[in-house]
Protein backbone atom coordinates (compact mmCIF):
# COMPACT_ATOMS: atom_id res chain seq x y z
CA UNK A 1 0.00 0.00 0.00
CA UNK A 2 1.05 3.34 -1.12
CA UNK A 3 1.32 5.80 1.69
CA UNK A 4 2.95 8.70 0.62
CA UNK A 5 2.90 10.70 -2.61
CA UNK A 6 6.32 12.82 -3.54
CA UNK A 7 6.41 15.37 -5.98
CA UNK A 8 9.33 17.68 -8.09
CA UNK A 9 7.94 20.88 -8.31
CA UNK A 10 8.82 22.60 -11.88
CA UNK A 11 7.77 21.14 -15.30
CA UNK A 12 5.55 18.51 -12.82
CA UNK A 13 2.84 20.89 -10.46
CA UNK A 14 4.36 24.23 -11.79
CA UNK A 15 6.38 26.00 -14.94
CA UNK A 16 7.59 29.29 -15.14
CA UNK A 17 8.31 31.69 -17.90
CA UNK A 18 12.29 32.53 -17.99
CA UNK A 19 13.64 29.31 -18.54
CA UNK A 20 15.36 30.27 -21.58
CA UNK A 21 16.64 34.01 -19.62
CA UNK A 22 18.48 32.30 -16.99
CA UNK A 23 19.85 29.09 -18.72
CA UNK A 24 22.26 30.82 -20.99
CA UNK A 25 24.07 33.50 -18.72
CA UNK A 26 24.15 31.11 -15.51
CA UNK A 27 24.49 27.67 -17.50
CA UNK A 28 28.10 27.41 -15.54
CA UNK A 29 27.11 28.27 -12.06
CA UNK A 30 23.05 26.35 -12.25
CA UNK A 31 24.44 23.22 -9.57
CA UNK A 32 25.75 25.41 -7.66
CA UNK A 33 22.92 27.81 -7.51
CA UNK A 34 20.47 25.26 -6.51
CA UNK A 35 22.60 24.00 -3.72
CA UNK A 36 23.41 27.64 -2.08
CA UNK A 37 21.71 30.67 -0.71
CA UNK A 38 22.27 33.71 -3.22
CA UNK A 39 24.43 35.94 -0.64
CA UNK A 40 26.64 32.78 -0.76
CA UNK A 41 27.04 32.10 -4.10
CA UNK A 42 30.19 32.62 -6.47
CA UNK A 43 28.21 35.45 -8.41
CA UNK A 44 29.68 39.21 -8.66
CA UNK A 45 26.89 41.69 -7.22
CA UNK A 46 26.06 42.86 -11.01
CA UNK A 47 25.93 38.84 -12.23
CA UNK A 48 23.05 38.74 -8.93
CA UNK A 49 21.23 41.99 -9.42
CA UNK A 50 20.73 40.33 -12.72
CA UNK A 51 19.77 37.13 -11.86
CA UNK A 52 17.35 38.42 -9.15
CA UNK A 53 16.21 41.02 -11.82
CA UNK A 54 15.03 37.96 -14.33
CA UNK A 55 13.73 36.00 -11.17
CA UNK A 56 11.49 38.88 -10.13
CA UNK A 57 10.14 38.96 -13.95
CA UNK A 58 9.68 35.91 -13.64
CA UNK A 59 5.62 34.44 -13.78
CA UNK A 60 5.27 31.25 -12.21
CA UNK A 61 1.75 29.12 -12.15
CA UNK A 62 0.62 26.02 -11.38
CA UNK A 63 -1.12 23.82 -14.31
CA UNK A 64 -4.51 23.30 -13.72
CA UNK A 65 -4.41 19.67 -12.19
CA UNK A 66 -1.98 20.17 -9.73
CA UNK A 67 -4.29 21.80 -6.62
CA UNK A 68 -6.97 19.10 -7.23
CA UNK A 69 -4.72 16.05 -7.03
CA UNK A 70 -2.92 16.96 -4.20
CA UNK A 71 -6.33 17.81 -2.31
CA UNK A 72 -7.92 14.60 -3.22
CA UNK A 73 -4.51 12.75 -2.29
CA UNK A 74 -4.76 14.47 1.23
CA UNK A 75 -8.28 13.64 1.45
CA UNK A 76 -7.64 9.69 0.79
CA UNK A 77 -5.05 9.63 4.13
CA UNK A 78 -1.56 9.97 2.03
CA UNK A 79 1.40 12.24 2.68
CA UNK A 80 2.47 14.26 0.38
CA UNK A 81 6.20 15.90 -0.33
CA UNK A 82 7.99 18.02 -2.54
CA UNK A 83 11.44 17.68 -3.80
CA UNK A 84 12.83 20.51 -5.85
CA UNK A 85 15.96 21.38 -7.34
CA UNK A 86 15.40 25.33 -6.81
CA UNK A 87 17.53 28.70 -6.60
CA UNK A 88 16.59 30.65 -3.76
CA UNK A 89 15.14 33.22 -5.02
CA UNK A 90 12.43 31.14 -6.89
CA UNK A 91 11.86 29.37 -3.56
CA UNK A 92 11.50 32.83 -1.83
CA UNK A 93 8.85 34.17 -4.90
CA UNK A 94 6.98 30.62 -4.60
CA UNK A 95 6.18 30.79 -0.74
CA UNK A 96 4.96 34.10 -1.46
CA UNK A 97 3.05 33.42 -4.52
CA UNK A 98 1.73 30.02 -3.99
CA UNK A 99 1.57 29.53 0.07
CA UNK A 100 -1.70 28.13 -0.10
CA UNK A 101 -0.61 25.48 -2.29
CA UNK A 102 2.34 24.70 -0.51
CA UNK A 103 0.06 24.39 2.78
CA UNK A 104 -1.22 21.52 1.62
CA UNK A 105 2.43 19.64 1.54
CA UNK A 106 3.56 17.76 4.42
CA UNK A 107 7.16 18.20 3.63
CA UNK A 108 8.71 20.45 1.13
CA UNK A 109 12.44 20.01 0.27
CA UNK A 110 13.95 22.60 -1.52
CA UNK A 111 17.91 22.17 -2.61
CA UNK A 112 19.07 25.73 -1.98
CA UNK A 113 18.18 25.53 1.75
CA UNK A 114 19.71 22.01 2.54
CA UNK A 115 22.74 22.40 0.21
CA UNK A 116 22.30 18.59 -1.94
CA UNK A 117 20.33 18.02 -5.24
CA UNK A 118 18.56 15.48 -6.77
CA UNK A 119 19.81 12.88 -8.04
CA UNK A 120 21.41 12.38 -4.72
CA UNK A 121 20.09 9.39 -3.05
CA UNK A 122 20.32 11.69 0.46
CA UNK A 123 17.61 14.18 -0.87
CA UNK A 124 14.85 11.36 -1.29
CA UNK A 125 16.20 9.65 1.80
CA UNK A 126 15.73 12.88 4.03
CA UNK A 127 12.18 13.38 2.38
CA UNK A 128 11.11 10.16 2.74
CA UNK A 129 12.19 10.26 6.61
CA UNK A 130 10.38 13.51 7.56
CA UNK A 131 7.26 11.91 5.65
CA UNK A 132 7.11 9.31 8.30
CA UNK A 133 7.65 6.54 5.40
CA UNK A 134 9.50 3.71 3.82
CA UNK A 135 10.62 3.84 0.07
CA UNK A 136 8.58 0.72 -0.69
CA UNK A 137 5.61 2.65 0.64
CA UNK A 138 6.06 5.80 -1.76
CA UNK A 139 5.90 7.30 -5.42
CA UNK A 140 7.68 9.58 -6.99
CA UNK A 141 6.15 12.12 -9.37
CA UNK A 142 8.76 13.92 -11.58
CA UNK A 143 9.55 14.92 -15.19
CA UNK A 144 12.97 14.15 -15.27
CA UNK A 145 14.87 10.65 -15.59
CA UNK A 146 18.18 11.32 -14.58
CA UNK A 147 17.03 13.36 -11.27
CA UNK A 148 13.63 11.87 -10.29
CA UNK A 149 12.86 8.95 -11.82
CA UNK A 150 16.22 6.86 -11.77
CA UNK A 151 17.55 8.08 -8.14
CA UNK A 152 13.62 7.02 -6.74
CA UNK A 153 13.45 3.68 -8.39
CA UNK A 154 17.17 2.92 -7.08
CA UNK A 155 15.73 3.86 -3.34
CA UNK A 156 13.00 1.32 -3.84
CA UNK A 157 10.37 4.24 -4.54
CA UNK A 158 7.40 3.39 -7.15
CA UNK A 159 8.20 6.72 -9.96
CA UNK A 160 6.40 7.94 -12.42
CA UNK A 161 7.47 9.83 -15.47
CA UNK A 162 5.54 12.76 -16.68
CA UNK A 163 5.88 14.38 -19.42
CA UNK A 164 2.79 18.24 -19.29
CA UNK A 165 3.12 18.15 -22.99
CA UNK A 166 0.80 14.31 -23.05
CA UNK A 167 -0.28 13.72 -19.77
CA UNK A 168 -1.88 14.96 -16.36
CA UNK A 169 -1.08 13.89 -12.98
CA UNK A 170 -4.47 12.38 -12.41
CA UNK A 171 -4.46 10.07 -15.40
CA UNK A 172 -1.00 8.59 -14.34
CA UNK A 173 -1.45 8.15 -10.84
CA UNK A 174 -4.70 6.62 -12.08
CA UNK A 175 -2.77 4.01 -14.62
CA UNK A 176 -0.52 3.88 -11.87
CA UNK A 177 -2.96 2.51 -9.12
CA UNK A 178 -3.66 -0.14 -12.04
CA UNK A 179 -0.83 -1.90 -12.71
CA UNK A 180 0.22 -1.70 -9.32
């Protein structure tokens, strides 16, 4: 039996708009960014004001799914997590714009306030602890093989693949609870 639901956060519940804006001019220093606080961080006070400046720009919503599944998940008994490989000034714009939603979570880990990122066994470990469960009694939800899929399944975690372009969270946890 499944008791605990665990979630990455963008391209799975949530996308934002500047992708593209902050791949190219921070490409070298993204691992390190999600692992570290910004007043920490190896950037020169121009290379933050304009990170922060594309950040701030930055629109950030929730597909339309996302609320409802993690309701009715609460409402059927499970736990529910977050893992998310995030900068910190994303994580500081989500609790702000999206603290309801992230009211509902039991546990939220986000990478630039522990200082480890997914794929690191660790991560899911420390997640899976707080939630009060074993891997064998969890899923993972996440759009990314290398860092959620492959890292969950080694753990002994049930994942699930999801691609927003094809599918919604509902139908796959649905075909999920299926083939069990």
């Amino acid at each position: 039996m499944k008791k605990a639901y665990v979630f990455d956060l963008f391209n799975t519940l949530a996308w934002h708009n500047r992708q593209e804006a902050l791949e190219e001019p921070f490409r070298k220093y993204h691992e390190h960014l999600l692992a570290t606080s910004l007043a920490n961080s190896c950037l020169s006070e121009e290379e933050r004001r304009r990170f922060l400046g594309i950040i701030n720009d930055s629109e950030i919503r929730l597909y339309e799914d996302s609320g409802v599944v993690i309701r009715r998940l609460k409402e059927q008994g499970y736990k529910i997590g977050m893992i998310s490989n995030i900068y910190e000034p994303f994580a500081h714009k989500i609790k702000r714009e999206l603290n309801n939603f992230l009211n509902l979570f039991d546990y939220i880990y986000f990478s630039c306030e522990r200082g480890m990122i997914k794929p690191e066994p660790a991560v899911f470990e420390y997640t899976l602890n707080e939630l009060g469960v074993k891997p064998e009694n969890s899923v993972m939800i996440g759009d990314d093989m290398k860092r959620d899929i492959t890292p969950a399944r080694e753990l002994g975690m049930r994942a699930i693949l999801i691609d927003r372009n094809t599918n919604t969270i509902e139908e796959l946890i649905r075909n999920g609870r299926r083939r069990k």
